[in-house]
Structures are given as structure tokens and as C-alpha cells.
Protein backbone atom coordinates (compact mmCIF):
# COMPACT_ATOMS: atom_id res chain seq x y z
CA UNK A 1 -133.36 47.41 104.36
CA UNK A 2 -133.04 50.44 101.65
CA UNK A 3 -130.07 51.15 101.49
CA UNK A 4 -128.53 55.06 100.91
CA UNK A 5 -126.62 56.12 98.32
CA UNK A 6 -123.72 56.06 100.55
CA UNK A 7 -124.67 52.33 101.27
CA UNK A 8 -125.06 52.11 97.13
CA UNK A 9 -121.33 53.93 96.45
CA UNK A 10 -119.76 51.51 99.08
CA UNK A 11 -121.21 48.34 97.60
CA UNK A 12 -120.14 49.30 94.06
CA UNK A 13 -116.26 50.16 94.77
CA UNK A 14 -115.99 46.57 96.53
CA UNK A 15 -117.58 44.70 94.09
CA UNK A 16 -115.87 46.78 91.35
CA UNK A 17 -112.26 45.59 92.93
CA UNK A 18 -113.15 42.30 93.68
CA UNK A 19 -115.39 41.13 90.59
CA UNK A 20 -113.86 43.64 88.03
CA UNK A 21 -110.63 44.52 88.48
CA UNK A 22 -111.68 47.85 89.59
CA UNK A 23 -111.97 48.80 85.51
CA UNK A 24 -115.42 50.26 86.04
CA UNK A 25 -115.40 53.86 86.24
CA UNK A 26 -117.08 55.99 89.18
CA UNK A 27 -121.38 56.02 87.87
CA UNK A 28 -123.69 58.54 89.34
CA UNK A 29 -125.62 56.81 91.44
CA UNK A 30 -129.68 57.68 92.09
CA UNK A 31 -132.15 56.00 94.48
CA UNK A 32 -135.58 55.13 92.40
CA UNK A 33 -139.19 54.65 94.00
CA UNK A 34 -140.59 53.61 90.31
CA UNK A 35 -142.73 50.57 90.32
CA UNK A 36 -141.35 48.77 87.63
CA UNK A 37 -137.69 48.18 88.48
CA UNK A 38 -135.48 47.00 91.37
CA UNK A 39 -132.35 48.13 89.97
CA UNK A 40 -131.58 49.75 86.52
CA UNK A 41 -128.10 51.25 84.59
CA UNK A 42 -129.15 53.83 82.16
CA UNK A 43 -127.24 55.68 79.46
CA UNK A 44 -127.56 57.43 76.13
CA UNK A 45 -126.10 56.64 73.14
CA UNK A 46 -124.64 58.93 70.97
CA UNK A 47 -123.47 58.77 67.38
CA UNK A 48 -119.85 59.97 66.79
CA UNK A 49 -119.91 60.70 63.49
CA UNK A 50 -120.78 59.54 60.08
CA UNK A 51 -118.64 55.95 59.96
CA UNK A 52 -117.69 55.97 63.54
CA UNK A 53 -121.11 54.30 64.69
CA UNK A 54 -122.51 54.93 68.29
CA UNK A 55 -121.30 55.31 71.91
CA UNK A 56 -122.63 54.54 75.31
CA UNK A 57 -122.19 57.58 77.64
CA UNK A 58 -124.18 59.68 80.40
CA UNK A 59 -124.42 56.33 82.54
CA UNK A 60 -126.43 56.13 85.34
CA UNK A 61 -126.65 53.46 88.49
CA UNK A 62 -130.25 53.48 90.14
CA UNK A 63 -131.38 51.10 92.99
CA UNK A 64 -135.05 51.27 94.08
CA UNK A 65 -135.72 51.72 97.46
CA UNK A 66 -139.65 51.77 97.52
CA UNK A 67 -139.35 48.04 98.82
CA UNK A 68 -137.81 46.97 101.59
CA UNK A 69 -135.30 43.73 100.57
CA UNK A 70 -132.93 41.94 102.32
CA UNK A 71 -129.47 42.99 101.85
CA UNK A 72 -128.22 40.27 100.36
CA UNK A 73 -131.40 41.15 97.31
CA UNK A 74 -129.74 44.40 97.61
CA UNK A 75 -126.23 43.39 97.25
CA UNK A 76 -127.18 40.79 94.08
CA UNK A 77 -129.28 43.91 92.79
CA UNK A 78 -126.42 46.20 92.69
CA UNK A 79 -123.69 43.30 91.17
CA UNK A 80 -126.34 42.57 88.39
CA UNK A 81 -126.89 46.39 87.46
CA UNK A 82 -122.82 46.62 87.53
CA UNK A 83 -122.56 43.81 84.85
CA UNK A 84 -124.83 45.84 82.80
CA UNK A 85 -122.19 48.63 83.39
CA UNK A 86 -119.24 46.74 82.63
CA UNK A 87 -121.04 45.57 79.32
CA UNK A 88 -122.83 48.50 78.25
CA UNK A 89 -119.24 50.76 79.38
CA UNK A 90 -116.76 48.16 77.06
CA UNK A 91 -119.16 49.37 74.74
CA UNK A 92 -120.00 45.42 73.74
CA UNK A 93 -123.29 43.94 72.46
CA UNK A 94 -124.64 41.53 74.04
CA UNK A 95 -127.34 38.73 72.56
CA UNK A 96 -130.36 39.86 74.70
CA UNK A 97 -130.21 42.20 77.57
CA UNK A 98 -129.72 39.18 79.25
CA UNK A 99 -127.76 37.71 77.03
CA UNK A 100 -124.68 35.53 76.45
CA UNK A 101 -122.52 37.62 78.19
CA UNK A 102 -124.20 38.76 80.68
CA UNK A 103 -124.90 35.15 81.44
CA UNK A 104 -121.39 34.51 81.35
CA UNK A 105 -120.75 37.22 83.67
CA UNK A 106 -123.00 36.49 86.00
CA UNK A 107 -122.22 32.89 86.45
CA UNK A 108 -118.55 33.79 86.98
CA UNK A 109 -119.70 36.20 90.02
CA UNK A 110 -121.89 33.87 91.53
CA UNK A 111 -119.02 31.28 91.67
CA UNK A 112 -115.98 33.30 92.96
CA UNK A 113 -118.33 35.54 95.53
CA UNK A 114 -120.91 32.61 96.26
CA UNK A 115 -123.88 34.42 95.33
CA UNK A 116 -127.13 34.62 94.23
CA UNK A 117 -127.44 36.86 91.74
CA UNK A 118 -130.30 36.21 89.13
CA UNK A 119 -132.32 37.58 85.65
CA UNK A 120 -135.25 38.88 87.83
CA UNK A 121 -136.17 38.70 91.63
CA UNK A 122 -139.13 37.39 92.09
CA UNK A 123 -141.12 39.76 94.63
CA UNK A 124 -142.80 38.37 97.81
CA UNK A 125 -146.10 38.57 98.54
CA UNK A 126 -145.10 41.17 100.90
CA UNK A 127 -142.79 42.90 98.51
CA UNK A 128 -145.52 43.03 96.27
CA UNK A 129 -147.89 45.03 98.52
CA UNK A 130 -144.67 47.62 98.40
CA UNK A 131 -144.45 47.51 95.18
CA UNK A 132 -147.88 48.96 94.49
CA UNK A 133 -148.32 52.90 94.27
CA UNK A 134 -149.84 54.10 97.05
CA UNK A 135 -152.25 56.62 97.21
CA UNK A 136 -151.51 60.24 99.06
CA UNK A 137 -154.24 62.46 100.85
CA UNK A 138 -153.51 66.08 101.85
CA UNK A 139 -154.82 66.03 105.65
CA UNK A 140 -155.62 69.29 107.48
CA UNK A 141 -155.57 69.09 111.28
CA UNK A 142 -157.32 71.98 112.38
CA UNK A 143 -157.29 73.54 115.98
CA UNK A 144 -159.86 75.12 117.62
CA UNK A 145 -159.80 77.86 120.42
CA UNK A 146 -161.93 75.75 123.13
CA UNK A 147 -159.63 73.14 122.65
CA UNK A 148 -161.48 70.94 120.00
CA UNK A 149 -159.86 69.37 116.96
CA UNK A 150 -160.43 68.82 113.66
CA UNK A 151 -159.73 66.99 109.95
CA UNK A 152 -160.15 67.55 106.80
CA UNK A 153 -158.59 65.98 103.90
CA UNK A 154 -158.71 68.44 100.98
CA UNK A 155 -157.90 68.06 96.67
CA UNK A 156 -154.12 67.36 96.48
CA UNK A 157 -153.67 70.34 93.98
CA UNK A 158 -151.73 73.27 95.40
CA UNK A 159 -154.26 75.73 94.22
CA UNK A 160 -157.18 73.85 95.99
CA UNK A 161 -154.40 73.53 99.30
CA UNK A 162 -154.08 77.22 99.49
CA UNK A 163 -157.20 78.41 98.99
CA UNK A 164 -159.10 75.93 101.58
CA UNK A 165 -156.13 77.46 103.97
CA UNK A 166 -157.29 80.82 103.10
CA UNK A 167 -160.78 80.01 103.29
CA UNK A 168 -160.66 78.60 106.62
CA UNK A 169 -158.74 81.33 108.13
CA UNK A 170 -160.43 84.10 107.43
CA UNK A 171 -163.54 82.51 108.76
CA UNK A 172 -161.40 81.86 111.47
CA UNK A 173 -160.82 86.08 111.88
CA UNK A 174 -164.47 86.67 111.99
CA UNK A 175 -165.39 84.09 114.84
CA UNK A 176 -162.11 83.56 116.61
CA UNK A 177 -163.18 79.73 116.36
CA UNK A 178 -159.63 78.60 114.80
CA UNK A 179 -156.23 79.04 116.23
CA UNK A 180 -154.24 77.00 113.63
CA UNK A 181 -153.85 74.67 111.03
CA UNK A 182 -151.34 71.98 110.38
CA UNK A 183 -150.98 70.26 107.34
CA UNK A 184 -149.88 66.86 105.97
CA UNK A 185 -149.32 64.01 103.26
CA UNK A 186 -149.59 60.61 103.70
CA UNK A 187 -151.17 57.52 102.93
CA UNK A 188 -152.38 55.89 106.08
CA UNK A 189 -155.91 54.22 105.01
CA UNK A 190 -157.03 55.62 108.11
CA UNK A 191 -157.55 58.85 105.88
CA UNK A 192 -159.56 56.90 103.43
CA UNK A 193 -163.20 56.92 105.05
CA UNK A 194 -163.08 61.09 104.79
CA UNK A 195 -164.11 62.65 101.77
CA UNK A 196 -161.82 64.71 99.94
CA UNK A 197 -163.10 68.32 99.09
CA UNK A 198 -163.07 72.42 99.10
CA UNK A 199 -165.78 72.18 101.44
CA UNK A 200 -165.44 73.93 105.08
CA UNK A 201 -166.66 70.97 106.72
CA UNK A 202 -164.69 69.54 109.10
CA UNK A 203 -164.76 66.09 111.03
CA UNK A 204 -163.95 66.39 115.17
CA UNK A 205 -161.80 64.00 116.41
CA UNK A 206 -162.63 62.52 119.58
CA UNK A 207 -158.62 61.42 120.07
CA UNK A 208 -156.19 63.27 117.91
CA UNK A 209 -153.33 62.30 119.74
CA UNK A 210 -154.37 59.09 118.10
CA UNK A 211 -154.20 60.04 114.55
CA UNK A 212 -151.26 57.94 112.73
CA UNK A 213 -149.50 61.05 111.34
CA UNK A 214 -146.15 59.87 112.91
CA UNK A 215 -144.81 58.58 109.06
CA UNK A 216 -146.11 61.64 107.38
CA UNK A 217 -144.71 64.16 105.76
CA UNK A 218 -145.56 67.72 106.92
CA UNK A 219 -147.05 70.72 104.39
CA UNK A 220 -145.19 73.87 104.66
CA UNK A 221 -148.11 76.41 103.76
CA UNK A 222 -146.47 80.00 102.35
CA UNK A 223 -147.91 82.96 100.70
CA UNK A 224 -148.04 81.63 97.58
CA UNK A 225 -146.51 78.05 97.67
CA UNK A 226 -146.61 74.66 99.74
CA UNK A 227 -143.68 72.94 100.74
CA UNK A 228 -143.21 69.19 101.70
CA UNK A 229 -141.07 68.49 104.44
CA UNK A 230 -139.71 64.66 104.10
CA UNK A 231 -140.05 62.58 106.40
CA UNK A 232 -137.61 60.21 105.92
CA UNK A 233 -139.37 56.94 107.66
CA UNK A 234 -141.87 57.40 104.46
CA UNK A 235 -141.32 56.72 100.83
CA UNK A 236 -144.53 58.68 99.72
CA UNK A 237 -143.62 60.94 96.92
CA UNK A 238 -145.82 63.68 95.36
């Protein structure tokens, strides 16, 4: 599963009466796709004055949700990045990061709650194809007024976006030959045998019904400006 903030919010106010006395305060709470991370409490610290030394503050809760985990992963994920809270909040120093206390922490959670909570997760092989950045292809599907249809997958920089849009257009207001274009990002490796370029050529598609454009996310072409419409069944980010 990946679970929503809501999902995220939930978790943490159990676990906080049930493992800590509900002494952790409320944390902001932000979903991550990084690569590096499956959970992660940041915070700054600030210095209070000359003699007074520093203070944790500005904290931060985020749970990655480019892979998808079991929830029990997901539940030990958010209890270990709330032990980092309840250390790095007391304002204590611990050994290591994953030190003495939180060592000590963590074995007392895993004995009262029965779970499974650990230093690091070690991904599947599965989780590990998640894991790795993707790559995202700007795909123009472009309709033709006897009924024929088109791709083209195009530079992923706005500028080059807009002005193939442009391009194609106005050729289409000399020759009538296209009715519309529709635009989207995604990262289906069927995309990956077309060439990406400013070019005007365009590839016919025998079966567009068939193109897998179901998980993408749809390009909002303006004026001056693109917009991404999420799809939410797709973790792709720009």
C-alpha cells in the first residue's frame, strides 16, 4: 500500500498514545517520492543564544510512498521515524543516529506492540525496481481529420512543449490535416522505441485505443504555460 497523509496522521496519534504516552506533539507530516529514504524526521537546529547551546525545532514527519510496502513496513516505518521524534523533540543526544537510545527505544516497542521494527528495511527485489527513478517522456497524441492518429514524444522542456504545439498547429491551419492534440507524461517503456525531438514527424498508430496512457498524467497546454494534471494511480513526478 502507500498510505495518505490521512493514513500517516492516524498511525502517529495511536502509536503516540500507546508507545509514548501521547507526549509527542502534533509534526507536519509530508509524503516523499525521494530515492534514498523510506521514512525520515527532519528539523533544524537553532542556537538560542550565546551559553544557551542549540535547539531542535521546525520538525518534520515524511513517509515515502514511491514504493509500494506492506502495511505492517509502513506501520514499523512510521514507529521508527516517531522514536527519532521523541529523541530529537526531548532534545537528547543519542550515541549514533541509531544509537543507544534509540536502541533502547526500539526494543521496548517491539516488545509491548509485538513488532518488527528495525535499523533499515531491507528492499525486495521488487521494491528495488520501485525504488529506481524512472524516466518521464512528454507524449503527443495527435488527431487527424480523416480519422488517423498519431505520436510523438517531444524534449520535456516547457519551451520545446509549446513551441512543437505551436508548430504543429499552425501547419495544421494551412492543410486542415489536424483536429487536435492531447498531451501527456509518463513512463511506460512502451514510449521508449520513439525518438524524442522538435521535429514534425509523427509516428501513426495502427491501434491507439491500445496505447497504455491509462496511468498517465495529462499536459494542460495554455498560452504561455503547461500544466500537469495528476493522476493519482502514478507516482511520476516532474
Amino acid at each position: 500500500m502507500k498510505p495518505t497523509i490521512e493514513y500517516i496522521q492516524t498511525r502517529f496519534d495511536e502509536y503516540n498514545e500507546r508507545f509514548f504516552g501521547g507526549s509527542l506533539p502534533p509534526v507536519p507530516v509530508k509524503l516523499s517520492h525521494a530515492k534514498g529514504f523510506l521514512g525520515k524526521v527532519t528539523y533544524t537546529r537553532r542556537k538560542q543564544g550565546l551559553f544557551r547551546g542549540y535547539r531542535n525545532e521546525d520538525f518534520v514527519l515524511r513517509i515515502n510512498v514511491r514504493i509500494d510496502l506492506p502495511e505492517p513496513i509502513i506501520e514499523d516505518t512510521i514507529l521508527h521515524e516517531m522514536i527519532h521524534y521523541y529523541i530529537a523533540v526531548n532534545q537528547w543526544t543519542d550515541t549514533s543516529t541509531h544509537g543507544q537510545l534509540f536502541r533502547r527505544e526500539m526494543a521496548r516497542i517491539n516488545r509491548e506492540g509485538h513488532r518488527h521494527i528495525t535499523i533499515s528495511h531491507r528492499l525486495s527485489a521488487s521494491e528495488q525496481s520501485q525504488a529506481v527513478l524512472t524516466k518521464g517522456r512528454v507524449v503527443a497524441v495527435v488527431h487527424f481529420a480523416d480519422g488517423k492518429t498519431g505520436i510523438k514524444v517531444v524534449p520535456k522542456q516547457i519551451k520545446h512543449i509549446l513551441a512543437w504545439h505551436r508548430q504543429a498547429l499552425t501547419v495544421a491551419k494551412f492543410n486542415s490535416e489536424i483536429t487536435h492534440i492531447s498531451w501527456y507524461y509518463t513512463d511506460d517503456e512502451y514510449f521508449s522505441k520513439y525518438p524524442s525531438s522538435m521535429a514534425l514527424r509523427i509516428y501513426l498508430i495502427d491501434t491507439p485505443h491500445s496505447l497504455p496512457l491509462a496511468n498517465a498524467h495529462r499536459l494542460i497546454i495554455g498560452e504561455s504555460n503547461v500544466r500537469l494534471d495528476i493522476n493519482p494511480d502514478n507516482n511520476l513526478r516532474w
